[in-house]
N, C-alpha and C. Protein backbone atom coordinates (compact mmCIF):
# COMPACT_ATOMS: atom_id res chain seq x y z
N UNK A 1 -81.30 -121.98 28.52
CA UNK A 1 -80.25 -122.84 29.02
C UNK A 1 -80.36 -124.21 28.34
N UNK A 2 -79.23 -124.69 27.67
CA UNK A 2 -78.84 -126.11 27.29
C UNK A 2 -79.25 -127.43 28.25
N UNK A 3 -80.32 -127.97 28.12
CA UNK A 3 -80.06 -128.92 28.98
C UNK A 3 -78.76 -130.16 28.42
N UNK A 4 -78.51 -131.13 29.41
CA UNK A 4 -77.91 -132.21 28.75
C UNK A 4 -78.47 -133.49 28.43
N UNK A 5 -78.01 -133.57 27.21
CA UNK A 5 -78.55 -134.97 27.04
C UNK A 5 -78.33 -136.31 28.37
N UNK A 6 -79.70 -136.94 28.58
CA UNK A 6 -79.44 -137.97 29.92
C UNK A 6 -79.62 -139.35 28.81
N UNK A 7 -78.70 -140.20 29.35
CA UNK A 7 -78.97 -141.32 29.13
C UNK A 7 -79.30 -142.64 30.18
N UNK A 8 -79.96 -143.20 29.98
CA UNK A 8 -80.36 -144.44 31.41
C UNK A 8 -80.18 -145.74 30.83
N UNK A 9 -79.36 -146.38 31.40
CA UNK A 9 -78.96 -147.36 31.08
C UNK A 9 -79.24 -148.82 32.32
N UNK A 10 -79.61 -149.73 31.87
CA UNK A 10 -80.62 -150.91 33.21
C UNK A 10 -79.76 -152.33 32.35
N UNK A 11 -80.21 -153.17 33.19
CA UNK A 11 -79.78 -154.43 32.60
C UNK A 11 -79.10 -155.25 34.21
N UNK A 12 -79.18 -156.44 33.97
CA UNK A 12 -78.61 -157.34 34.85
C UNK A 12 -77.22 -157.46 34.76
N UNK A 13 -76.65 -158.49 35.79
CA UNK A 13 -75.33 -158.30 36.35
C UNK A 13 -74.81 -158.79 35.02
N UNK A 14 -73.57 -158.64 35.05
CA UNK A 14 -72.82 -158.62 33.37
C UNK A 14 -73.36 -158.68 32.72
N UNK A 15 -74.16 -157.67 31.83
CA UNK A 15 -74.79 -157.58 31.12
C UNK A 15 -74.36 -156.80 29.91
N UNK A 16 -73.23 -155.94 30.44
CA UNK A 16 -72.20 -155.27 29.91
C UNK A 16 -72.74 -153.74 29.67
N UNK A 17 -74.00 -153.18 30.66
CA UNK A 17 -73.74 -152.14 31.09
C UNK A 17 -72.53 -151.03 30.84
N UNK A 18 -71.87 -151.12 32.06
CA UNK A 18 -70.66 -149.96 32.34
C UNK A 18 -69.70 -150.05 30.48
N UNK A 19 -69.51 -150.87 30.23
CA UNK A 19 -69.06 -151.27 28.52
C UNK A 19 -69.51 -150.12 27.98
N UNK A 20 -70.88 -150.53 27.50
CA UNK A 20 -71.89 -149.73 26.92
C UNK A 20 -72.01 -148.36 27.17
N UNK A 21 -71.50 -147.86 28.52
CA UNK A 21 -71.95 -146.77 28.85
C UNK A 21 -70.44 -145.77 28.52
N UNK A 22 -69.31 -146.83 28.68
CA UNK A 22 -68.35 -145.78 28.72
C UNK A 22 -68.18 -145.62 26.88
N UNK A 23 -68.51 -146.52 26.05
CA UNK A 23 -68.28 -146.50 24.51
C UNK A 23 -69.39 -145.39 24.38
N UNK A 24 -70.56 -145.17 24.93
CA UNK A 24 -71.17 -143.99 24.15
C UNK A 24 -70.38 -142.58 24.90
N UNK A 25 -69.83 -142.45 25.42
CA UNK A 25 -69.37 -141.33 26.21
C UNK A 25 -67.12 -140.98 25.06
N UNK A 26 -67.09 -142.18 25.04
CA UNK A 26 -65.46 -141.94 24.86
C UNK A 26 -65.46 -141.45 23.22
N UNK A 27 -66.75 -142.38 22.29
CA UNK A 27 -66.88 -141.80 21.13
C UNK A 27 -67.01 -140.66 20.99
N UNK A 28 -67.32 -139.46 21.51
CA UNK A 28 -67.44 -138.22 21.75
C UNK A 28 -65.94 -137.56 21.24
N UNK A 29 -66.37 -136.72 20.42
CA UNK A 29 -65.06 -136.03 20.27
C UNK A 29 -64.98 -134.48 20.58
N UNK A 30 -65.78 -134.00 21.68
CA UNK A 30 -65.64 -132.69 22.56
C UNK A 30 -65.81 -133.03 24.37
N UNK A 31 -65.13 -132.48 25.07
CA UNK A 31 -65.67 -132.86 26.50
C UNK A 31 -64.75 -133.99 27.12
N UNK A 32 -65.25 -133.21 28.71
CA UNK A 32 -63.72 -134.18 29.80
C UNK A 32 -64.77 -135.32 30.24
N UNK A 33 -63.73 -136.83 30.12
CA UNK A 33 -64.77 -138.06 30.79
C UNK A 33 -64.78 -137.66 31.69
N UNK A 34 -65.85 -137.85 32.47
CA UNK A 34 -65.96 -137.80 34.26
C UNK A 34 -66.71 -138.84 34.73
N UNK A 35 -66.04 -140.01 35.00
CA UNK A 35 -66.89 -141.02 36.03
C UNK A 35 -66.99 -141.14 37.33
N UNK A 36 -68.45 -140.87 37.67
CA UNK A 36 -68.72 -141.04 39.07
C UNK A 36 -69.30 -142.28 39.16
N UNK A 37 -67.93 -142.91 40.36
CA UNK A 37 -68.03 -144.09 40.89
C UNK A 37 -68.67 -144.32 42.33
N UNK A 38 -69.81 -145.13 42.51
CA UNK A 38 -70.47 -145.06 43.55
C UNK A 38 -70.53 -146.57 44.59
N UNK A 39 -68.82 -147.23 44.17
CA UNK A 39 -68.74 -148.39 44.31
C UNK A 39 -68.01 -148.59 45.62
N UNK A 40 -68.09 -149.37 46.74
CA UNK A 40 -67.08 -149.47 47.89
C UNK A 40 -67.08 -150.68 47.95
N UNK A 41 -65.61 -150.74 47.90
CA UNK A 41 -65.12 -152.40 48.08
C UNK A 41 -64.80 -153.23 49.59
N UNK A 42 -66.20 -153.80 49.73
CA UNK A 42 -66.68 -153.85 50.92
C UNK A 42 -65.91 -155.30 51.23
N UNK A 43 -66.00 -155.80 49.70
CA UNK A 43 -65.25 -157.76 50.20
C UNK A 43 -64.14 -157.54 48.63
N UNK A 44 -63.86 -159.19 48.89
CA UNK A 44 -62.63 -159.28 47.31
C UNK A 44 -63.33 -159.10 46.31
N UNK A 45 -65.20 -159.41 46.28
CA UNK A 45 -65.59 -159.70 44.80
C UNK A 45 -65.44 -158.00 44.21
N UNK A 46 -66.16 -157.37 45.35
CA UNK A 46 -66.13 -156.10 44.75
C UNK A 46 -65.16 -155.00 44.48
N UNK A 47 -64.39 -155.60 45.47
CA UNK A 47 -62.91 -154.86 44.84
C UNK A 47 -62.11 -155.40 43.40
N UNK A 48 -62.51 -156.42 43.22
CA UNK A 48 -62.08 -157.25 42.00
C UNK A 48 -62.91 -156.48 40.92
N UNK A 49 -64.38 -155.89 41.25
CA UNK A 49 -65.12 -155.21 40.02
C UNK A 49 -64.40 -154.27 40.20
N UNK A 50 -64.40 -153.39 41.09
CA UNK A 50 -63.55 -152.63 41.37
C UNK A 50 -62.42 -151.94 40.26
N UNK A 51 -61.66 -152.83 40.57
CA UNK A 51 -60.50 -152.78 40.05
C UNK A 51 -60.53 -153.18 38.71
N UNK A 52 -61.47 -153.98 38.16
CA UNK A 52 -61.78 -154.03 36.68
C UNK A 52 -62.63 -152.89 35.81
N UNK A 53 -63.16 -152.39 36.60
CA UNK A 53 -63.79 -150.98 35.67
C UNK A 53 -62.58 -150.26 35.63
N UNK A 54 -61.91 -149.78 36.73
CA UNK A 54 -60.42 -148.91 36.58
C UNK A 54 -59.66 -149.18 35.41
N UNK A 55 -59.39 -150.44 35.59
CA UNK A 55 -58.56 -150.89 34.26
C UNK A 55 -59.43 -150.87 32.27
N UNK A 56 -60.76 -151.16 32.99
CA UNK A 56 -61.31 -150.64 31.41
C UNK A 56 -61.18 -149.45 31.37
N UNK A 57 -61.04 -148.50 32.53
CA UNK A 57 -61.12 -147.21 31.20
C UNK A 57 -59.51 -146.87 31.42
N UNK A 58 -58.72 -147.25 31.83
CA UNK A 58 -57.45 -147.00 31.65
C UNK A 58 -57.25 -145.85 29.87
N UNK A 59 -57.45 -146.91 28.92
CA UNK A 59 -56.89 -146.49 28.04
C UNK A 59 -57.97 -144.95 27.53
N UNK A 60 -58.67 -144.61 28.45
CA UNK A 60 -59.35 -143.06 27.91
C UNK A 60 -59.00 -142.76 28.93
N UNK A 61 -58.97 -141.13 29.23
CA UNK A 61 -58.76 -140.19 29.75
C UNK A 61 -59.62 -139.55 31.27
N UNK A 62 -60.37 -140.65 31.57
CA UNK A 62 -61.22 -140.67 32.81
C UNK A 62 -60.49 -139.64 33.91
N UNK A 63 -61.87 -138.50 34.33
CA UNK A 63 -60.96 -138.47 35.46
C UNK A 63 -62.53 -138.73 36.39
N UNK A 64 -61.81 -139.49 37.91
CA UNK A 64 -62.84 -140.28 38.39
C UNK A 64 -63.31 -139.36 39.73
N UNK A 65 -64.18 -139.71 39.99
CA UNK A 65 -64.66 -138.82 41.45
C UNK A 65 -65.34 -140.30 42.06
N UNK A 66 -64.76 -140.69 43.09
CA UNK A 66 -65.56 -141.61 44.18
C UNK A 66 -66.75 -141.19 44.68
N UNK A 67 -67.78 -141.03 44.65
CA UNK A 67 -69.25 -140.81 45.42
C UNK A 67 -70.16 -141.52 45.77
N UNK A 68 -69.40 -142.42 46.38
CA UNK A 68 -70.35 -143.93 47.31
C UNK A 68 -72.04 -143.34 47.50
N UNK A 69 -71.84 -141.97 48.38
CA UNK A 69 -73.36 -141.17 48.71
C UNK A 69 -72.76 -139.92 48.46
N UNK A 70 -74.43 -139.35 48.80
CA UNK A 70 -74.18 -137.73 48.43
C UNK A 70 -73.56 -137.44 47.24
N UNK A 71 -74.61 -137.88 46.78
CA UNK A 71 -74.03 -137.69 44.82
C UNK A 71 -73.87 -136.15 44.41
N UNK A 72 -74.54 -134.92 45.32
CA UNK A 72 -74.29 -133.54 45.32
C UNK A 72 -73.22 -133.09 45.21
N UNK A 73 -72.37 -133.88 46.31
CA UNK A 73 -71.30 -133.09 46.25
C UNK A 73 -70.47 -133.52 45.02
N UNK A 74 -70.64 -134.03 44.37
CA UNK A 74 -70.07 -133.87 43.10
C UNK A 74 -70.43 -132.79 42.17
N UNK A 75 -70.91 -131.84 42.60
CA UNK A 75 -71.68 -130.98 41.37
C UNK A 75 -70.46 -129.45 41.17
N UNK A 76 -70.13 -128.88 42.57
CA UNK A 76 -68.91 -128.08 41.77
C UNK A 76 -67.66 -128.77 41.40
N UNK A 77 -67.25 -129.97 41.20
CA UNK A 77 -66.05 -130.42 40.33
C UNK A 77 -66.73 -130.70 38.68
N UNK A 78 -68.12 -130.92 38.39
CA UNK A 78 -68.56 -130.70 36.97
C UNK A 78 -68.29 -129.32 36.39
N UNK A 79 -68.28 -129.23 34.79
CA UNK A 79 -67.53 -128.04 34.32
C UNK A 79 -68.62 -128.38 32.67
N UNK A 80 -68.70 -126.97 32.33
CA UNK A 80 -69.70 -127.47 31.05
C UNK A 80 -69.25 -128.18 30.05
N UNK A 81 -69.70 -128.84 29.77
CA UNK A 81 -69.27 -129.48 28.01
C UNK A 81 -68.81 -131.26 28.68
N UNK A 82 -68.69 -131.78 30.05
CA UNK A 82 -68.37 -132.99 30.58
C UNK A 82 -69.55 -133.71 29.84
N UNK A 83 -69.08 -134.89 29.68
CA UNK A 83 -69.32 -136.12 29.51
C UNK A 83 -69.23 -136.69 30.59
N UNK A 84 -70.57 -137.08 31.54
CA UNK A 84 -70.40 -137.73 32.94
C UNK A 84 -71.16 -139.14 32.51
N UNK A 85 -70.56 -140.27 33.62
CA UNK A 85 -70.85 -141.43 33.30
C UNK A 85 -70.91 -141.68 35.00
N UNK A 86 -72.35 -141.99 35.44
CA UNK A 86 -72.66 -142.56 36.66
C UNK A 86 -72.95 -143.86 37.02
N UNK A 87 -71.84 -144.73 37.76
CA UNK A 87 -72.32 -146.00 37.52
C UNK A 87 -72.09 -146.47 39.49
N UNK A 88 -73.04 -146.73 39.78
CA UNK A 88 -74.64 -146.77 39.46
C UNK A 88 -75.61 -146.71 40.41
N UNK A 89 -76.35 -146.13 40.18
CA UNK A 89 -77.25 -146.01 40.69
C UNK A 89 -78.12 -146.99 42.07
N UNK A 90 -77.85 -147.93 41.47
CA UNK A 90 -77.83 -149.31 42.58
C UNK A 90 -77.48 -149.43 43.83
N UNK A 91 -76.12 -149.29 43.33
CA UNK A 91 -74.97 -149.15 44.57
C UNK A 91 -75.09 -148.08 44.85
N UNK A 92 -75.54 -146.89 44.71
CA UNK A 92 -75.44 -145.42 45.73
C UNK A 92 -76.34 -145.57 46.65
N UNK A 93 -78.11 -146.42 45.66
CA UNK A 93 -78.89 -146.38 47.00
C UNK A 93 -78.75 -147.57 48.52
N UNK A 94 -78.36 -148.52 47.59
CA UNK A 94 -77.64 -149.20 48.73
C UNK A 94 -76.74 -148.56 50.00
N UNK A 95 -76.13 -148.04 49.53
CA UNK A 95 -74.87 -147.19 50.29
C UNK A 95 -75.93 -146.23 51.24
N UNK A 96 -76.65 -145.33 50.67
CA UNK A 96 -77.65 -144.37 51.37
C UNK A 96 -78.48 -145.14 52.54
N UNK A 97 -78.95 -146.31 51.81
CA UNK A 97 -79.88 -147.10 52.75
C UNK A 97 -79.17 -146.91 54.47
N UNK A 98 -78.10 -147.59 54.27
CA UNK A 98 -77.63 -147.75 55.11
C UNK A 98 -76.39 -147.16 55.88
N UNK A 99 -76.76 -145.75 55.39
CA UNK A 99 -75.76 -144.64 56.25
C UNK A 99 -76.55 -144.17 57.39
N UNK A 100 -75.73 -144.26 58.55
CA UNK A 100 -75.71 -144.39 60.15
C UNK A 100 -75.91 -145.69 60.41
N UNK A 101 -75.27 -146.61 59.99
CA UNK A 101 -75.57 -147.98 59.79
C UNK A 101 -74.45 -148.21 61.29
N UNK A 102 -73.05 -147.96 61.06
CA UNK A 102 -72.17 -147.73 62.15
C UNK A 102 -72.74 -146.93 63.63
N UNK A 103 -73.68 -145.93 63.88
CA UNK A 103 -74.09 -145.24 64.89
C UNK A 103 -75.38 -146.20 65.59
N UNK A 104 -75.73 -147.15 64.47
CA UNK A 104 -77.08 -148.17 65.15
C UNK A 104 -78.51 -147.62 64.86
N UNK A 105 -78.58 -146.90 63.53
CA UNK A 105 -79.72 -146.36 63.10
C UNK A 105 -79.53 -146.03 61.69
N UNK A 106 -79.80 -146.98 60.58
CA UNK A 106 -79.42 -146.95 59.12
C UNK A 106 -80.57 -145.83 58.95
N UNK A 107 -80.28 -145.62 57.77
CA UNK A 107 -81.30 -144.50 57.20
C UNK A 107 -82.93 -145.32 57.14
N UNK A 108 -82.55 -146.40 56.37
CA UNK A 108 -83.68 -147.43 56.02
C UNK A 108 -84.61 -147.21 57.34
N UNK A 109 -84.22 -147.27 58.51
CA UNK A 109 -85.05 -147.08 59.61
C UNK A 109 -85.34 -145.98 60.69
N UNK A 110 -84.69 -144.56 59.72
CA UNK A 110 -85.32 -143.59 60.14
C UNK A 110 -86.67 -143.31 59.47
N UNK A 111 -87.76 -142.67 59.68
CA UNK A 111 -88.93 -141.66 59.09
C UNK A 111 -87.97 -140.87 58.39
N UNK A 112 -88.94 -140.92 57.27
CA UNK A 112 -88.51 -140.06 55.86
C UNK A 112 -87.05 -139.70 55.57
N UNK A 113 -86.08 -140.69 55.72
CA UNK A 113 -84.79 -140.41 55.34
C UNK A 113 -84.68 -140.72 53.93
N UNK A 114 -85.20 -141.99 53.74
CA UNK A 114 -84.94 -142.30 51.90
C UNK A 114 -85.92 -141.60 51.06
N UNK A 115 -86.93 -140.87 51.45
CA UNK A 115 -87.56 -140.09 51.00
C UNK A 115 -86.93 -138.76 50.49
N UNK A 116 -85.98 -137.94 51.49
CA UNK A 116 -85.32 -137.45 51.44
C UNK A 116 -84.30 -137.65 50.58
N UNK A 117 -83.49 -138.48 50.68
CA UNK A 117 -82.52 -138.94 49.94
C UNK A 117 -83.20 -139.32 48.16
N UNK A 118 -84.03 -140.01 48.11
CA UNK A 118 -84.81 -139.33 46.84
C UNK A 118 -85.15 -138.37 46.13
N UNK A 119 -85.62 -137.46 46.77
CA UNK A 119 -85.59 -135.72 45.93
C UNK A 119 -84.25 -135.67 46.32
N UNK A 120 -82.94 -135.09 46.70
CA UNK A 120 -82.03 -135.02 46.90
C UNK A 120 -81.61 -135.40 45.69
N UNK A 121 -81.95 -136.83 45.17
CA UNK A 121 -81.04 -137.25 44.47
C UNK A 121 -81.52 -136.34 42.53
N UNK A 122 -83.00 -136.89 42.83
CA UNK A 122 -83.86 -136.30 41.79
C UNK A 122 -83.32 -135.20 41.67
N UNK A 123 -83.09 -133.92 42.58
CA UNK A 123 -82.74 -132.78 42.32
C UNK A 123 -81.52 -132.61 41.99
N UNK A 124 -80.72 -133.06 42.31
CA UNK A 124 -78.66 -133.48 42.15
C UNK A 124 -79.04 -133.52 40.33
N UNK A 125 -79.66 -134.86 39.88
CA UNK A 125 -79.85 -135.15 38.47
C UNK A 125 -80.27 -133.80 37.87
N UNK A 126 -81.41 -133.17 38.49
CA UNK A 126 -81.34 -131.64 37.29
C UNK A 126 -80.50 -130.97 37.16
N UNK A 127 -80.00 -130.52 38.30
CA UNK A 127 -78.68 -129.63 38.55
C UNK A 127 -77.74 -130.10 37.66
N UNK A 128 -77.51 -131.37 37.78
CA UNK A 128 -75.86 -131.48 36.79
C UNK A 128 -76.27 -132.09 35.05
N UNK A 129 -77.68 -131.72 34.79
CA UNK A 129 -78.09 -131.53 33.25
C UNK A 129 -77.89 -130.30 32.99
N UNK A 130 -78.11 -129.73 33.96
CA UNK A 130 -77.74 -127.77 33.84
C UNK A 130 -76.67 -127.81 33.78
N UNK A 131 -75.93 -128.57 34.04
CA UNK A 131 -74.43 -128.04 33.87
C UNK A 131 -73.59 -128.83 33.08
N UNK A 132 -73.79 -129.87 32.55
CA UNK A 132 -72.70 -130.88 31.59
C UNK A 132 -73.50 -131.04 30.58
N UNK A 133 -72.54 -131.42 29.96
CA UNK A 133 -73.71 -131.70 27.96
C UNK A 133 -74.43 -133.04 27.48
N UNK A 134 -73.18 -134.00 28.65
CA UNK A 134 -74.25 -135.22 28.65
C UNK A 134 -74.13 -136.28 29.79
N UNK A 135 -74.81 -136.87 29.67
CA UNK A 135 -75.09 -137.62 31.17
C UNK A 135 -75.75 -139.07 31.13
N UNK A 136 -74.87 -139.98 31.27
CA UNK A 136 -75.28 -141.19 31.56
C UNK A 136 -75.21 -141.66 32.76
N UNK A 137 -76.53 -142.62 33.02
CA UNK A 137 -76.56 -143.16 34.41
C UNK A 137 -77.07 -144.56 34.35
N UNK A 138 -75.83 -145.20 34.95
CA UNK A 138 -75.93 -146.58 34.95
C UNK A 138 -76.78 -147.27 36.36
N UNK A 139 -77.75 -148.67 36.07
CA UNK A 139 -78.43 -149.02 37.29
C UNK A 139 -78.67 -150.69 36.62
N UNK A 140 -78.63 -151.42 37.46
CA UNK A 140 -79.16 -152.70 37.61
C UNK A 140 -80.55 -152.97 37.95
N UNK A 141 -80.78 -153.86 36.99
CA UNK A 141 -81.82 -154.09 36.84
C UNK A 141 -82.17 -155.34 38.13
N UNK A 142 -83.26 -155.39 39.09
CA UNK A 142 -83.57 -156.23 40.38
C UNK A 142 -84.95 -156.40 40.73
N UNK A 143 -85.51 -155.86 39.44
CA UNK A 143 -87.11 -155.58 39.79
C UNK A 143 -87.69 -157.47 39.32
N UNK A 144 -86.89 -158.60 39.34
CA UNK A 144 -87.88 -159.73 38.74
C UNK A 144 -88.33 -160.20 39.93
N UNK A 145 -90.00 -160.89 39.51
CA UNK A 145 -90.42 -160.87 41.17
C UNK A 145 -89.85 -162.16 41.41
N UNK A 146 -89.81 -161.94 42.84
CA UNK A 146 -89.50 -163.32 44.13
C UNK A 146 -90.83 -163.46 44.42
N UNK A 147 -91.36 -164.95 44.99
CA UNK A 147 -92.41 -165.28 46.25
C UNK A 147 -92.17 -164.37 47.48
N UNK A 148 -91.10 -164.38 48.01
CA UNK A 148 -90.98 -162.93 49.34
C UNK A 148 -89.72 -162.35 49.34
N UNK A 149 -89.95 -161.23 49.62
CA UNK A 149 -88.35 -160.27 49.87
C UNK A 149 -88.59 -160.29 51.69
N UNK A 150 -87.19 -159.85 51.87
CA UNK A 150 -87.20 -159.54 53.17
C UNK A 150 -87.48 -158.14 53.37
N UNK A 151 -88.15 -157.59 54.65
CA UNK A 151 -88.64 -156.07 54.87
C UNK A 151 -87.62 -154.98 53.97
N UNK A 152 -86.48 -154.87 54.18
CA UNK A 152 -85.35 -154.16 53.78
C UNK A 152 -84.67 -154.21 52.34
N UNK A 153 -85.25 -155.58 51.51
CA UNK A 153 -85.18 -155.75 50.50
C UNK A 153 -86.33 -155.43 49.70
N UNK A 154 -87.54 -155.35 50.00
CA UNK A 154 -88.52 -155.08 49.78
C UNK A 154 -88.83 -153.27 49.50
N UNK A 155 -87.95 -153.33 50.59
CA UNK A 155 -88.10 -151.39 50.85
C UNK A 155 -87.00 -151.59 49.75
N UNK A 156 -86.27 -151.22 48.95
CA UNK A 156 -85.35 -151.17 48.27
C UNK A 156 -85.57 -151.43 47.15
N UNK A 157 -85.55 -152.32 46.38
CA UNK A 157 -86.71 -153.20 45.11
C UNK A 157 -87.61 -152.05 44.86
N UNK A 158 -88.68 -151.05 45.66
CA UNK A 158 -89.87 -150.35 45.73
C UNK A 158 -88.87 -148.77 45.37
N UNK A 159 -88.09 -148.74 45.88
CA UNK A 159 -87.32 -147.35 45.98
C UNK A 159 -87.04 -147.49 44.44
N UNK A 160 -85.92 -148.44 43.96
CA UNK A 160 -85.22 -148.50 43.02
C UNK A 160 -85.70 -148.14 41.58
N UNK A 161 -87.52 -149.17 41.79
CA UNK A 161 -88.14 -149.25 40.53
C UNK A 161 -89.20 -147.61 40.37
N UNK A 162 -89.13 -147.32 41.64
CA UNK A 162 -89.70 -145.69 41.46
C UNK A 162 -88.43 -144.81 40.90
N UNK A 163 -87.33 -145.03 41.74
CA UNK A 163 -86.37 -144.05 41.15
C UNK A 163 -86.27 -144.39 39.57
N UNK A 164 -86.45 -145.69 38.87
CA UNK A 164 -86.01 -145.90 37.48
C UNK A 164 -87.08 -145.01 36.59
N UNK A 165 -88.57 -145.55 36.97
CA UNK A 165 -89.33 -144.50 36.34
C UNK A 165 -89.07 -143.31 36.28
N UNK A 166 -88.99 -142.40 36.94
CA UNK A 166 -88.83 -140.96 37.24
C UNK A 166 -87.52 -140.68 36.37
N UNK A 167 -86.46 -141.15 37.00
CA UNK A 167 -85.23 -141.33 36.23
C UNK A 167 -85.04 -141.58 34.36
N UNK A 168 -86.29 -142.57 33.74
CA UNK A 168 -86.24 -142.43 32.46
C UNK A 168 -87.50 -141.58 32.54
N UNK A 169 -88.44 -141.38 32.78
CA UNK A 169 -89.28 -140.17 32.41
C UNK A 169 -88.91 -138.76 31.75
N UNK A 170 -87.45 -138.50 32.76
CA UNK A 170 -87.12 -136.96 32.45
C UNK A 170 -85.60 -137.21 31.04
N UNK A 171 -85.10 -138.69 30.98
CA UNK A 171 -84.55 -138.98 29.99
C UNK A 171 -84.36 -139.25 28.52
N UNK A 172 -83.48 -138.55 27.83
CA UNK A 172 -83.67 -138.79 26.45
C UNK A 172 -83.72 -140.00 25.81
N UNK A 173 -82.91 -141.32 26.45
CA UNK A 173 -82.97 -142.50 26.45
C UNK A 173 -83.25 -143.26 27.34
N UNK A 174 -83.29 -144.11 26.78
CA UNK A 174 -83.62 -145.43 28.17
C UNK A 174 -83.24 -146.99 27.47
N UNK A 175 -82.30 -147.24 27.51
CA UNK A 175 -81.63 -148.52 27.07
C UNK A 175 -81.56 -149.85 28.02
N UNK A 176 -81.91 -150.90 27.72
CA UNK A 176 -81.77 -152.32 28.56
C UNK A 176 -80.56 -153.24 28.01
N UNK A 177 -79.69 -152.83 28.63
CA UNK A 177 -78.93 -154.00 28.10
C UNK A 177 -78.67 -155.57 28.55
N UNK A 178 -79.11 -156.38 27.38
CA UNK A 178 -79.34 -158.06 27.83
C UNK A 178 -78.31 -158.63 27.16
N UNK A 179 -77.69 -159.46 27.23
CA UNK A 179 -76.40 -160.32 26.58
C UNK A 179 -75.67 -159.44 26.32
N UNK A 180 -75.25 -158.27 26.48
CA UNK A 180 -74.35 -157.56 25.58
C UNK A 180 -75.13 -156.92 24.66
N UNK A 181 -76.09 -157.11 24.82
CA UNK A 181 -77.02 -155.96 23.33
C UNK A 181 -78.12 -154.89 23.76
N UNK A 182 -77.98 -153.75 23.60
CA UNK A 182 -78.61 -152.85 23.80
C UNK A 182 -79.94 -152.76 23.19
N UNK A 183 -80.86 -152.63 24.05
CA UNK A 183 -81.99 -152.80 23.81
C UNK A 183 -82.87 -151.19 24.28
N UNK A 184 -82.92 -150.15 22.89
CA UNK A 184 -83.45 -149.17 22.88
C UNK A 184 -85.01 -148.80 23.06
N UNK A 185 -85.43 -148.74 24.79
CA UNK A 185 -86.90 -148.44 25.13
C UNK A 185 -87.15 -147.13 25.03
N UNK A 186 -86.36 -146.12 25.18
CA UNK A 186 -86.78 -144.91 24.62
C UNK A 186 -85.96 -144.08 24.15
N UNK A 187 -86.15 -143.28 22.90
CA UNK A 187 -85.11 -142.58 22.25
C UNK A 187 -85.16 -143.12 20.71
N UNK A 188 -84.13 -142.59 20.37
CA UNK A 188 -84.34 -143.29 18.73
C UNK A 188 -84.56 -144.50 18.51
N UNK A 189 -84.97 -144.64 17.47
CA UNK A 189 -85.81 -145.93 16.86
C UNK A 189 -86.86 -146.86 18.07
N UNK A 190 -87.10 -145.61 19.07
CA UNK A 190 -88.13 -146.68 20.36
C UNK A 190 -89.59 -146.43 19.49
């Protein structure tokens, strides 16, 4: 079986990330874009990003799947030969953290929910290398230290920078993008 090529892509806020990620995916000349968006526009700023990634990929052929959480269930709308572009990673675990957040019991403060939600996710990522030809996954970079995080930020920061390892471990690349420039940590010319 074919695996797919993964790509991991990190870097701080405009850093031009999602840019980066959709130009290595649109250059492709076999395969349907598929971006999974893991973004909820909770206030104006983020509906304003929102609404600005939509409009960058306007001019390619995107077709989009919303997956705030439960990045699984995106796996029977993948089809072989996709070009998937996941952005990001950040914002899904955010989103996870704090589902049953409305019932008065976020995940963050159940026993072993984000644990769970970790292999879950780990396992989602093999599954849809088995099945698409390539795969980028976008994440922000949040690991610079502070003097103190708060408990919940702390738990999060710890999640994120484990999921990144693991996440480029099993990846063909691993790119940082700083000013707009891609900065190749693993993969060609690393």
């Amino acid at each position: 079986m074919v695996q797919a090529t993964v790509t991991f892509i990190s870097g701080g806020a405009r850093s031009g990330k999602s840019a980066y990620a959709e130009r290595l995916l649109t250059h492709q000349t076999t395969g349907r874009l598929v971006y999974i968006a893991s973004g909820v526009a909770a206030d104006e700023e983020m509906k304003h990003r929102i609404d600005q990634h939509k409009e960058d990929r306007q001019h390619a052929n995107w077709h989009t799947l919303e997956q705030p959480k439960h990045l699984h269930e995106v796996l029977p709308f993948l089809k072989p030969d996709d070009l998937v572009l996941w952005d990001c990673l950040t914002t899904w675990l955010a989103n996870e953290m704090y589902e049953g957040y409305e019932e008065g019991t976020p995940c963050v403060h159940r026993a072993g929910c984000l644990e769970q939600k970790q292999n879950q996710l780990l396992h989602t990522i093999k599954q849809m290398t088995e099945i698409v030809s390539q795969l980028v996954i976008v994440s922000n970079e949040v690991l610079d230290e502070w003097p103190q995080y708060e408990e919940e930020t702390e738990i999060y920061r710890q999640i994120i920078g484990i999921l990144h390892q693991q996440i480029v471990k099993q990846a063909d690349y691993a790119i940082e993008m700083d000013h707009g420039l891609p900065i190749v940590w693993k993969g060609v010319n690393s």
